[in-house]
Protein backbone atom coordinates (compact mmCIF):
# COMPACT_ATOMS: atom_id res chain seq x y z
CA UNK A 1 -64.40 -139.04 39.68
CA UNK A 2 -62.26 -136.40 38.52
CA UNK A 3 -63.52 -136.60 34.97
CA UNK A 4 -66.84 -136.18 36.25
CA UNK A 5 -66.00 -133.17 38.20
CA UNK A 6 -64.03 -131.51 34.81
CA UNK A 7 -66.46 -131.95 33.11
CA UNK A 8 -68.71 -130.53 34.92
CA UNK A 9 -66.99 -127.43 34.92
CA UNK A 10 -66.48 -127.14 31.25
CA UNK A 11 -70.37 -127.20 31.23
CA UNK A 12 -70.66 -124.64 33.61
CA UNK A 13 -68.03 -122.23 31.47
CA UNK A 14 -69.79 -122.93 28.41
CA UNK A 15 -73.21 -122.05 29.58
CA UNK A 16 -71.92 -119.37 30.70
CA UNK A 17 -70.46 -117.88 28.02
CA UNK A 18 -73.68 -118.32 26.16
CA UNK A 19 -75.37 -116.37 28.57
CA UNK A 20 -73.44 -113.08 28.16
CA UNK A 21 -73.54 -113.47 24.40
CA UNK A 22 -76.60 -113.45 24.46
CA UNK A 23 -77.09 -110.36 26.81
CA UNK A 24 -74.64 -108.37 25.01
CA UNK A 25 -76.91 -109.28 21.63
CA UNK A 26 -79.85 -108.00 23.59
CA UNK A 27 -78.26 -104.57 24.74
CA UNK A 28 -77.10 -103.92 21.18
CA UNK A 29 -80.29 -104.93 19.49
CA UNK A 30 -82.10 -102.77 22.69
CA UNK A 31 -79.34 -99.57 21.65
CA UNK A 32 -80.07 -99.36 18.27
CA UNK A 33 -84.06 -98.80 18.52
CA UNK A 34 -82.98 -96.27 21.37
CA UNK A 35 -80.76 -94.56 19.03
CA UNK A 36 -83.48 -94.77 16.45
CA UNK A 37 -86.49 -92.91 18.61
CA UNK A 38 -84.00 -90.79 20.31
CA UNK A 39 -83.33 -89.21 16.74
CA UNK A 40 -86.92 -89.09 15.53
CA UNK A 41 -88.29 -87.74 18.77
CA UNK A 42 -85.13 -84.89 18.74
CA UNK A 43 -86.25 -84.19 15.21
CA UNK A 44 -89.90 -83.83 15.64
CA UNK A 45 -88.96 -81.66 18.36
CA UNK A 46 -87.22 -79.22 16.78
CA UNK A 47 -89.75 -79.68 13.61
CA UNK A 48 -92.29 -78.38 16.06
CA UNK A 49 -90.46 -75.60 18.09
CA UNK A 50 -90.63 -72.49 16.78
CA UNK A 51 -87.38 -71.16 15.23
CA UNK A 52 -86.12 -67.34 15.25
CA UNK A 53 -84.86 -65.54 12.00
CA UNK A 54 -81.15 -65.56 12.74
CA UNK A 55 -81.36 -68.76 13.95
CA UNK A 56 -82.80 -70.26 10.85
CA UNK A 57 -80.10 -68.63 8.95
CA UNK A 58 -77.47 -70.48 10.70
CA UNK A 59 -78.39 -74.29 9.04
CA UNK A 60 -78.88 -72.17 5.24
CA UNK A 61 -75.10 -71.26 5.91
CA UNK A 62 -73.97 -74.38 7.01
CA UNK A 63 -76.22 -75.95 3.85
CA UNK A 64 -74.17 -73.80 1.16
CA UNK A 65 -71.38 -75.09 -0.65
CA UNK A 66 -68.24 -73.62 1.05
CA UNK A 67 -67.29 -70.65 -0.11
CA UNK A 68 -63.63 -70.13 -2.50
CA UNK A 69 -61.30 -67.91 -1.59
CA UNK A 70 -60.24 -66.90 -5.25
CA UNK A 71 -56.15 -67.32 -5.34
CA UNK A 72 -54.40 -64.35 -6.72
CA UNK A 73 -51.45 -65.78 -8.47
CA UNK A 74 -47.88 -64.23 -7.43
CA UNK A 75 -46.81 -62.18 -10.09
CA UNK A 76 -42.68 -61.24 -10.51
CA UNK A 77 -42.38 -57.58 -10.29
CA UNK A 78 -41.07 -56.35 -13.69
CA UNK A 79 -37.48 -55.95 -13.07
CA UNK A 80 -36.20 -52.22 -14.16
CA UNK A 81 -34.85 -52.00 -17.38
CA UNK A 82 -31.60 -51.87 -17.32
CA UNK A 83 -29.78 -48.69 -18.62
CA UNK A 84 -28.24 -49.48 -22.08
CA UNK A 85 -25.43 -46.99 -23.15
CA UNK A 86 -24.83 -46.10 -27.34
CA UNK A 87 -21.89 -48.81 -28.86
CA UNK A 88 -19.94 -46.03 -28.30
CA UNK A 89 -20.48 -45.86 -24.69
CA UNK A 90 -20.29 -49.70 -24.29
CA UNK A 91 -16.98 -50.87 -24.02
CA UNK A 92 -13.60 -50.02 -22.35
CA UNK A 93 -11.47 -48.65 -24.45
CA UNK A 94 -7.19 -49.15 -24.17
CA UNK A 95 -5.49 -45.79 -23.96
CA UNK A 96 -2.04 -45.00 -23.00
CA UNK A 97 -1.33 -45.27 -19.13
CA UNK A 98 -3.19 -49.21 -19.30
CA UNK A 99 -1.83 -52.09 -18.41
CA UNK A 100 -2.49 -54.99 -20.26
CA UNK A 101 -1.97 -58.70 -19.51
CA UNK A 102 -1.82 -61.45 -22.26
CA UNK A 103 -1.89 -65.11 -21.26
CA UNK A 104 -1.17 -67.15 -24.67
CA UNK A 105 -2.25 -70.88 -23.68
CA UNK A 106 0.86 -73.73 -24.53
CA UNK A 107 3.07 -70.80 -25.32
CA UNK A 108 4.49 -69.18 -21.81
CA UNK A 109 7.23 -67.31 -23.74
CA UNK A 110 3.99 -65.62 -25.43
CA UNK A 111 2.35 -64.66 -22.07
CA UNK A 112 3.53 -61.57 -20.65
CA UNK A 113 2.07 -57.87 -18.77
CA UNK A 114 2.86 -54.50 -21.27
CA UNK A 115 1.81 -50.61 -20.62
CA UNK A 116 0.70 -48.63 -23.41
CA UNK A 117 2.90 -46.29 -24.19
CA UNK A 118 2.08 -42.42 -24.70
CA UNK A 119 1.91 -43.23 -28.60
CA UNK A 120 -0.41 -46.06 -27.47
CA UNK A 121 1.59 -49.04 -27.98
CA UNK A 122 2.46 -52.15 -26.53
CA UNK A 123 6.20 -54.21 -27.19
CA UNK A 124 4.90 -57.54 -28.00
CA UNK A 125 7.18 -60.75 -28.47
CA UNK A 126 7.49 -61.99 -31.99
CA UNK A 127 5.48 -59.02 -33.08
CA UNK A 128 7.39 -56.20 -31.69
CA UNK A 129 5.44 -53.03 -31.79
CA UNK A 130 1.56 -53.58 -31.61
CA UNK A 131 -0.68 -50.09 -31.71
CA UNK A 132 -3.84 -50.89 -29.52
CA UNK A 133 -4.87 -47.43 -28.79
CA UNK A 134 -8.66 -47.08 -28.90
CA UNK A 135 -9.21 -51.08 -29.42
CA UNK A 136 -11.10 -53.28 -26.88
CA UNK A 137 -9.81 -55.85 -24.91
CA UNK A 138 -11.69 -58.34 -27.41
CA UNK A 139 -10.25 -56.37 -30.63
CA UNK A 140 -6.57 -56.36 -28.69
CA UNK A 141 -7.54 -60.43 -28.38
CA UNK A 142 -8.24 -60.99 -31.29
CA UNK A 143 -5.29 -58.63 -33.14
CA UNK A 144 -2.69 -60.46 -31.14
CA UNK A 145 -4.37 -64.03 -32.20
CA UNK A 146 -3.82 -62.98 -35.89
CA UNK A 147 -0.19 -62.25 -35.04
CA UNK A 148 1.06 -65.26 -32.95
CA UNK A 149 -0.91 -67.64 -35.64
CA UNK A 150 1.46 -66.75 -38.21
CA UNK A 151 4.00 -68.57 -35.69
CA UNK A 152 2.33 -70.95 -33.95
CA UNK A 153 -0.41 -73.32 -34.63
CA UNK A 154 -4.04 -72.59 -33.20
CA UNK A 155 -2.93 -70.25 -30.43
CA UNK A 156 -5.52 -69.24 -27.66
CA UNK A 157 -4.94 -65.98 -26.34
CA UNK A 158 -6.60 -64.05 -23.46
CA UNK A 159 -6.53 -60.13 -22.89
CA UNK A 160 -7.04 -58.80 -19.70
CA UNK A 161 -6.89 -55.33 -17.92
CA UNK A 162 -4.10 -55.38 -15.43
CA UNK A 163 -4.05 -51.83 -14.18
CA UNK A 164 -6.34 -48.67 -15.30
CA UNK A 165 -4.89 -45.33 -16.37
CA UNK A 166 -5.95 -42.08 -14.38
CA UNK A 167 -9.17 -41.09 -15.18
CA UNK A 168 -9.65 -37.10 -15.20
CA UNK A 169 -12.95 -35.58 -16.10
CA UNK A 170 -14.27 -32.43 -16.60
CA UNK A 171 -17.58 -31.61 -14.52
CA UNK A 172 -19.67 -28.60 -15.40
CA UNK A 173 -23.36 -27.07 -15.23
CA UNK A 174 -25.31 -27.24 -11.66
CA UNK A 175 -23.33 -28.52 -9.57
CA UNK A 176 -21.70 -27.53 -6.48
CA UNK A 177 -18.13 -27.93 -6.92
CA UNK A 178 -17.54 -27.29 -10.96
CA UNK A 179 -14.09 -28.32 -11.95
CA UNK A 180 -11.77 -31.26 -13.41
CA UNK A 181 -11.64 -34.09 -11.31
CA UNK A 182 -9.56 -37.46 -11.17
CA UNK A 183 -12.01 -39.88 -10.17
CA UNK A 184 -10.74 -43.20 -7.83
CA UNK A 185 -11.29 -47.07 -9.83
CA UNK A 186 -14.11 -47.69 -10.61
CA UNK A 187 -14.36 -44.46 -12.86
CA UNK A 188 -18.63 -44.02 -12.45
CA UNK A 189 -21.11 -41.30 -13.05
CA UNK A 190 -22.40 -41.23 -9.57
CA UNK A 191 -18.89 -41.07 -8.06
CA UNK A 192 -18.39 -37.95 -10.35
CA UNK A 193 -21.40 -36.29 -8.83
CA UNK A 194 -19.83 -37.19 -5.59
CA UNK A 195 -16.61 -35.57 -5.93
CA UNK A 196 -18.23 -32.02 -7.66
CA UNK A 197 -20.28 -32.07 -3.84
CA UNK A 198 -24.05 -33.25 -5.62
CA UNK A 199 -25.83 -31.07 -7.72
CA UNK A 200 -28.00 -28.45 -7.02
CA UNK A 201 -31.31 -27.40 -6.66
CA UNK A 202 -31.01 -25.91 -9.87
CA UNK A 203 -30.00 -29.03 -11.91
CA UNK A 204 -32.41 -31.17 -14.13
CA UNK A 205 -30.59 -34.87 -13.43
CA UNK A 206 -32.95 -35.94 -16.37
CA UNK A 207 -30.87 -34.93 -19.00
CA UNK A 208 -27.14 -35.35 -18.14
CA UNK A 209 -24.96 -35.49 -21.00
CA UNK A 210 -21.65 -37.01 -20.49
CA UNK A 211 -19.44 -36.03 -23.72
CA UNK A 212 -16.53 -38.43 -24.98
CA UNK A 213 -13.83 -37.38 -27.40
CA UNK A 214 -12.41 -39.54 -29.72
CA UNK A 215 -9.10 -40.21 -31.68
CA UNK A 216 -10.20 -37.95 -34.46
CA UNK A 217 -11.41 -34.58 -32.65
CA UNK A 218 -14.79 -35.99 -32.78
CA UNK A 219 -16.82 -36.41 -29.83
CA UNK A 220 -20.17 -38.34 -28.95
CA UNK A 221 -22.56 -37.76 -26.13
CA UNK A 222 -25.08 -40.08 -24.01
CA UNK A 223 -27.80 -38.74 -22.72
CA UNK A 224 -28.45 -40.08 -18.98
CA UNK A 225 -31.32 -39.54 -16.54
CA UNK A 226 -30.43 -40.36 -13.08
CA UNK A 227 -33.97 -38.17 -11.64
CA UNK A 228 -37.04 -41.06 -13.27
CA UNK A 229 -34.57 -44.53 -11.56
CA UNK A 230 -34.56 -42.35 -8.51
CA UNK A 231 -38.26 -41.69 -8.55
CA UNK A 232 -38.96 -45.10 -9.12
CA UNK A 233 -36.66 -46.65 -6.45
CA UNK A 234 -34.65 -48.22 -9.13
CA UNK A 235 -30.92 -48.84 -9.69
CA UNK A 236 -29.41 -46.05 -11.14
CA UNK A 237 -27.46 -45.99 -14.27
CA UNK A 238 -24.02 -45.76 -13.57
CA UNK A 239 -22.62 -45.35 -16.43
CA UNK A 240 -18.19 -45.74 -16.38
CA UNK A 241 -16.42 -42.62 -17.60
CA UNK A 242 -13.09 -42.56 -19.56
CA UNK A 243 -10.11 -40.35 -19.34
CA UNK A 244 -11.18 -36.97 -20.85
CA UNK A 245 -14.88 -37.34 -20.66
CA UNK A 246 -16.75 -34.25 -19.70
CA UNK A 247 -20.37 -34.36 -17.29
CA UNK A 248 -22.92 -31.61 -18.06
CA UNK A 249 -25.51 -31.50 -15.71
CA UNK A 250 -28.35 -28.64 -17.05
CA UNK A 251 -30.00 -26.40 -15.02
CA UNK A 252 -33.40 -27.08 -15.21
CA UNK A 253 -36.06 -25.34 -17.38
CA UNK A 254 -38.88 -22.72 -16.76
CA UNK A 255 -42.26 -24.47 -17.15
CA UNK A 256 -40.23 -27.86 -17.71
CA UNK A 257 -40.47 -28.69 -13.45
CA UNK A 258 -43.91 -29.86 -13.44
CA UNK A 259 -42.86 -33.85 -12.40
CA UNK A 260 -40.12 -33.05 -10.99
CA UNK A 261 -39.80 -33.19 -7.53
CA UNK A 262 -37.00 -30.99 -5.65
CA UNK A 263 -37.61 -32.45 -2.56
CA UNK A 264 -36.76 -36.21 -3.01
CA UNK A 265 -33.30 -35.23 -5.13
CA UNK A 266 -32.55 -32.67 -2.60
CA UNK A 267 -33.19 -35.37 0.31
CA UNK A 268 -30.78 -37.70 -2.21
CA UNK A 269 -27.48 -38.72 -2.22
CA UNK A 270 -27.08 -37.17 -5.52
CA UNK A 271 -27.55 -33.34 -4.02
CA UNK A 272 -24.81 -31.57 -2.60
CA UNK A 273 -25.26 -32.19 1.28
CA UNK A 274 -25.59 -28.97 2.94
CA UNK A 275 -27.31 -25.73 2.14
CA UNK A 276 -26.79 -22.03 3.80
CA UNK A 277 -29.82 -20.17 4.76
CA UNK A 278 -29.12 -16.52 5.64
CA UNK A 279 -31.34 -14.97 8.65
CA UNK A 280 -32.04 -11.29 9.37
CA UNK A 281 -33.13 -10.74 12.76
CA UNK A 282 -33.06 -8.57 15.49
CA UNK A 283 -30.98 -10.92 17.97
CA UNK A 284 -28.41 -11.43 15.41
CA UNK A 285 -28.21 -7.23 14.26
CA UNK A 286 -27.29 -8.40 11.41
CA UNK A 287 -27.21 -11.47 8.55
CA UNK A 288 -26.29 -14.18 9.98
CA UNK A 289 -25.85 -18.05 8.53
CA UNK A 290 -27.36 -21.79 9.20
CA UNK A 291 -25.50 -24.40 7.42
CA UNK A 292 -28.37 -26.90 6.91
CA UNK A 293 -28.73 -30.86 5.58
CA UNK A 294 -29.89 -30.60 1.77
CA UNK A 295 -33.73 -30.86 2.14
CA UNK A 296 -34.61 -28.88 5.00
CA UNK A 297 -37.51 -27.47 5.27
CA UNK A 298 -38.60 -23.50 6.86
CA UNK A 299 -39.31 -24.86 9.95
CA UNK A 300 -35.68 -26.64 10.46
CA UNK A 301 -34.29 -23.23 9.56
CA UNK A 302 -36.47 -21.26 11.95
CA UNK A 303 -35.74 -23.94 15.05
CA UNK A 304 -32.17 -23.76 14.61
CA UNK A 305 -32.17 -20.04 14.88
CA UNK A 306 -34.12 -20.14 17.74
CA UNK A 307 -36.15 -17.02 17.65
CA UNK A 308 -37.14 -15.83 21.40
CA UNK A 309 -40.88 -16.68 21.18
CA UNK A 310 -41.61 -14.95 24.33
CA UNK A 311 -40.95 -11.59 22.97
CA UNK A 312 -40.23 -12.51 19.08
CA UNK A 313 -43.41 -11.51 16.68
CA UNK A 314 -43.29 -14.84 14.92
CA UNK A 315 -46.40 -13.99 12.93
CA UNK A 316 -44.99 -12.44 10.06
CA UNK A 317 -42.01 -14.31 8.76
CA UNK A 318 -40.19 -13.74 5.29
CA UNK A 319 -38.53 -15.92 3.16
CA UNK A 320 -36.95 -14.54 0.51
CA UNK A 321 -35.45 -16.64 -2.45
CA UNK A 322 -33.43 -15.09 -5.49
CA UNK A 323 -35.18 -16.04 -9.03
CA UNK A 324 -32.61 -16.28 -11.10
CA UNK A 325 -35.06 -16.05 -14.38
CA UNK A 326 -36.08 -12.93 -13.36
CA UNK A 327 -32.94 -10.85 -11.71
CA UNK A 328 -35.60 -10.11 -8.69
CA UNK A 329 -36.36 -11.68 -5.03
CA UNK A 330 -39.22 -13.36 -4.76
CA UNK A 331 -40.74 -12.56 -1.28
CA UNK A 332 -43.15 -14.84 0.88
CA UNK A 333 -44.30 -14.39 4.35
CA UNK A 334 -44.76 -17.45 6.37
CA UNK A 335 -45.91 -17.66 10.08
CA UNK A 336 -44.01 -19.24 12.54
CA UNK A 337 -46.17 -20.07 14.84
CA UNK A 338 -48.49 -21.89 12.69
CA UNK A 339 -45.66 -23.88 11.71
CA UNK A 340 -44.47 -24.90 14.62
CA UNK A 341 -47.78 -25.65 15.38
CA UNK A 342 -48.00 -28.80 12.24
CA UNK A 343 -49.11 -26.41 9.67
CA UNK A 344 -47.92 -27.66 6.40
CA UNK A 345 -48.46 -24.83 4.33
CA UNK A 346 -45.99 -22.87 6.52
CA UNK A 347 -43.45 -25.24 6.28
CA UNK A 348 -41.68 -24.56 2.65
CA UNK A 349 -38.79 -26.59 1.40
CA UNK A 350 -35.68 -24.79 1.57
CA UNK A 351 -32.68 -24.08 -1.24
CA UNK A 352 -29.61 -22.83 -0.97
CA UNK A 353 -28.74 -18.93 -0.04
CA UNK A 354 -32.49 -18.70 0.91
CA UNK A 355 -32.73 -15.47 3.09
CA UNK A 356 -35.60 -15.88 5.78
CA UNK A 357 -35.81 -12.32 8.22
CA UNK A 358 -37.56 -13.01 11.49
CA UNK A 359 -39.56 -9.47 13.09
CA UNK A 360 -42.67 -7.92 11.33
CA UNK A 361 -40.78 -4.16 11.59
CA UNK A 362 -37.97 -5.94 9.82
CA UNK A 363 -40.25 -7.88 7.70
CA UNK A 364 -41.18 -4.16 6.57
CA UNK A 365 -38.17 -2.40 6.18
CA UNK A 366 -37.13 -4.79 3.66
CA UNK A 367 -39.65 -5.30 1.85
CA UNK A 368 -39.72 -1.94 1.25
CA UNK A 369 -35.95 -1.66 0.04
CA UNK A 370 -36.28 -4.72 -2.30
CA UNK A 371 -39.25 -2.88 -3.62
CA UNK A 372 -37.72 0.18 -4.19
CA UNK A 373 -34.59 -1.24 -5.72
CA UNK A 374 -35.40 -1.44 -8.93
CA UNK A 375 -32.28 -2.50 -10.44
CA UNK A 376 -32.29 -6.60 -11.21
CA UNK A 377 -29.98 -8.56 -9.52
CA UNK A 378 -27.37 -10.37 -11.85
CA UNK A 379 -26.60 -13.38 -10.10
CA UNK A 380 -27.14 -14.94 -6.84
CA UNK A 381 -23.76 -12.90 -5.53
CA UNK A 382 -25.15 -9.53 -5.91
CA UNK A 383 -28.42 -10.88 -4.34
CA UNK A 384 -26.90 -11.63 -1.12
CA UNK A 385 -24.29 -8.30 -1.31
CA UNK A 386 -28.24 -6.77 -1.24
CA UNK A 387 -28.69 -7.78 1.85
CA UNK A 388 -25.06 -7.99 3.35
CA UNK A 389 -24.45 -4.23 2.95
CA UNK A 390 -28.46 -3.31 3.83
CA UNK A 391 -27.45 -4.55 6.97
CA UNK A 392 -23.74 -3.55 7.31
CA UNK A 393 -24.94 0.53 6.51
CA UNK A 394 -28.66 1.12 7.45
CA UNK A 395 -28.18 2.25 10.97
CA UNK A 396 -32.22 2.56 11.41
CA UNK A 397 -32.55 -1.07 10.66
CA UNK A 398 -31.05 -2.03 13.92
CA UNK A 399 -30.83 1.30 15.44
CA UNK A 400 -32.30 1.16 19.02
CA UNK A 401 -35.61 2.69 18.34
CA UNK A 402 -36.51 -1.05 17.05
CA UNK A 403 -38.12 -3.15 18.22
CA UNK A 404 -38.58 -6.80 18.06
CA UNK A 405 -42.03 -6.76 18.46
CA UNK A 406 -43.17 -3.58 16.12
C-alpha cells in the first residue's frame, strides 16, 4: 500500500515539473517575438517622426570615430650650460699658507699633514724638501708618487687639502664698497660682490673680469657674465677666486644698455641693497634723505616722504638724476598724483643720489639755477654740493614769501 501511495507521488512531482518547463519555454519563446516587434515598431517610429536639425546631429557625432587627443611628448628642459672657466682658471692651485694632507696606502710612516711654507714648500719624509708651489693637488699626487717609488714598491698616494690659506682680493670698478677684501671659505665670485656691498647701477655684470697673477709676473683674466644666467633664471657662475686675484666690474657703456635691464639687477642680490634719494621740499626747508631698498621706484620715494596732499601741488614733480657722460643733470617732471593714481609712466625706477624736489615754485627755482649754471659737474659729489649749498644759502628759496602751492 505504501508503494502504491510513493509512487504515486513521484508521478505527481514529475508531471509537474514538466509542466513549468514547459511554461517557462513558452514565456521565453513568447519574450523574444515581443522583443523583436517592440524594436521594429520603436524603429519605424522614429523612421517616421520628424527629426529637428540639432537633433539629427547628435547620432552623426555619436557615428564618428572618436576623436584623438594628439599626446605632446614631455620634453627635458635643456639644462643651462654650465659655466666653463680657461685651464688656467680650473684648478686649485697650492700656495704658501695650505695645508696639505698625504695618506700613502701600506706605508703609515709615509702618511702625514705639512703647511707650505712662505718659499712654498712642504718637509716630506724620505724626500725632505718638496717645492709644490703653484702645482695641483693631482700634480702634488703624482710628484710625491715618483718620490716614494724610488723606496717602496707600487705606492698609492692620495693628496688632499687640509686647510685653505687666506684669500685677499682686490675689488674695483662699480661697485659700492671698492677695496681689498679677505673673503670667508669658500673663496667665490658672488661672495666677493657681497662683501664690496653689490654693484651699482652703473656696472655692466656682463663683462666682469677677474685677473690672476702668476709665479712669473704674468697674469691671465676670465671674462664672466653674471647679468644673461640672471636673466635667464639660471645658476650663476661662481667662479672660486685665489689669493691675489683682482674683480673688475665695468661700468657700463653708452649705447651698449639696450638688453640690459636695470631693474631686475637692481631688484637682485647682486646690487648693493640700499639707495639714497635726496628730496627738496618745502616741509623739509631744505635737502633732505630716504634711504631706499635697491629697486625702488618714484612712487616708493614720493610715499615715504609723505608730501601733504591736502595743500602740496603734487602736479609738477622733478626728478633730477646726474649723467655722468655728460657733466649735466638731467631733469624730468613727473606727477604725483597720477602716480599714485596706477599711472605707470609716472612711476620711474630709481638710482642712487637721485634728487626728486616736490612744489611747482620749487620745481621752478631750480630749474632755473641748473639752467643757468653752466659749468659741468665733475662727478656725482659736486652734483649733490649743487644742490646742498643751493639750499644751505638761497634765502628766497625757502624764504617765507613761498609757498607750497605757487
Amino acid at each position: 500500500m505504501k508503494g502504491v501511495v510513493l509512487r504515486r507521488r513521484l508521478i505527481a512531482i514529475h508531471l509537474l515539473s514538466l509542466h513549468t518547463g514547459s511554461t517557462l519555454l513558452l514565456t521565453g519563446l513568447f519574450w523574444t517575438r515581443a522583443q523583436k516587434s517592440w524594436g521594429l515598431a520603436i524603429a519605424a517610429e522614429h523612421s517616421l517622426s520628424p527629426i529637428s536639425a540639432s537633433q539629427s546631429q547628435i547620432p552623426n557625432s555619436i557615428a564618428q570615430s572618436p576623436v584623438t587627443i594628439p599626446v605632446v611628448p614631455f620634453e627635458l628642459q635643456n639644462t643651462p650650460q654650465r659655466f666653463e672657466p680657461s685651464p688656467q682658471f680650473g684648478p686649485y692651485r697650492i700656495g704658501p699658507g695650505d695645508s696639505l694632507s698625504v695618506i700613502t696606502q701600506r706605508f703609515p710612516d709615509l702618511s702625514f699633514q705639512a703647511a707650505v711654507t712662505p718659499e712654498g714648500n712642504i718637509v716630506v719624509p724620505l724626500l725632505g724638501t718638496v717645492s709644490v708651489a703653484g702645482l695641483t693637488l693631482p700634480e702634488i699626487q703624482e710628484k710625491l708618487r715618483l718620490g716614494f717609488n724610488r723606496y717602496v714598491i707600487d705606492p698609492v698616494v692620495s693628496v688632499g687639502l687640509a686647510g685653505q690659506r687666506p684669500v685677499q682680493v682686490t675689488i674695483t670698478g662699480a661697485v659700492s664698497r671698492p677695496g681689498f677684501y679677505s673673503l670667508p671659505f669658500p673663496p667665490r665670485l658672488s661672495t666677493a660682490m657681497l662683501v664690496a656691498n653689490g654693484s651699482t647701477d652703473k656696472a655692466d655684470l656682463r663683462q666682469i673680469r677677474v685677473r690672476r697673477f702668476l709665479l712669473d709676473g704674468s697674469f691671465i683674466e676670465q671674462r664672466v657674465d653674471l647679468f644673461t644666467p640672471l636673466a635667464a633664471g639660471d645658476p650663476l657662475p661662481d667662479l672660486r677666486l685665489e689669493d691675489g686675484d683682482a674683480v673688475i666690474v665695468p661700468q657700463l657703456e653708452v649705447g651698449n644698455d639696450a638688453t640690459y635691464d636695470r631693474t631686475l639687477v637692481a631688484k637682485s642680490t647682486l646690487a648693493q641693497p640700499v639707495i639714497n634719494i635726496r628730496v627738496l621740499s618745502y616741509p623739509n626747508q631744505g635737502l633732505g634723505n630716504l634711504r631706499l631698498p635697491s629697486g625702488s621706484t618714484f612712487l616708493d620715494a614720493f610715499t615715504a616722504a609723505s608730501p601733504n596732499l591736502q595743500t602740496a601741488d603734487i602736479n609738477r614733480v622733478a626728478l633730477i638724476r646726474f649723467d655722468p657722460e655728460r657733466g649735466r643733470a638731467i631733469v624730468r617732471e613727473l606727477n604725483g598724483k597720477r602716480a599714485l593714481f596706477g599711472d605707470a609712466s609716472q612711476n620711474m625706477p630709481l638710482r642712487d643720489n637721485d634728487v626728486i624736489v616736490i612744489g611747482r615754485n620749487l620745481v621752478g627755482r631750480i630749474t632755473y639755477a641748473l639752467n643757468t649754471f653752466t659749468q659741468p659737474f665733475r662727478d656725482i659729489l659736486g652734483f649733490l654740493l649743487f644742490f646742498r649749498s643751493l639750499s644751505d644759502s638761497a634765502s628766497d628759496l625757502f624764504g617765507p614769501g613761498t609757498n607750497n602751492n605757487d
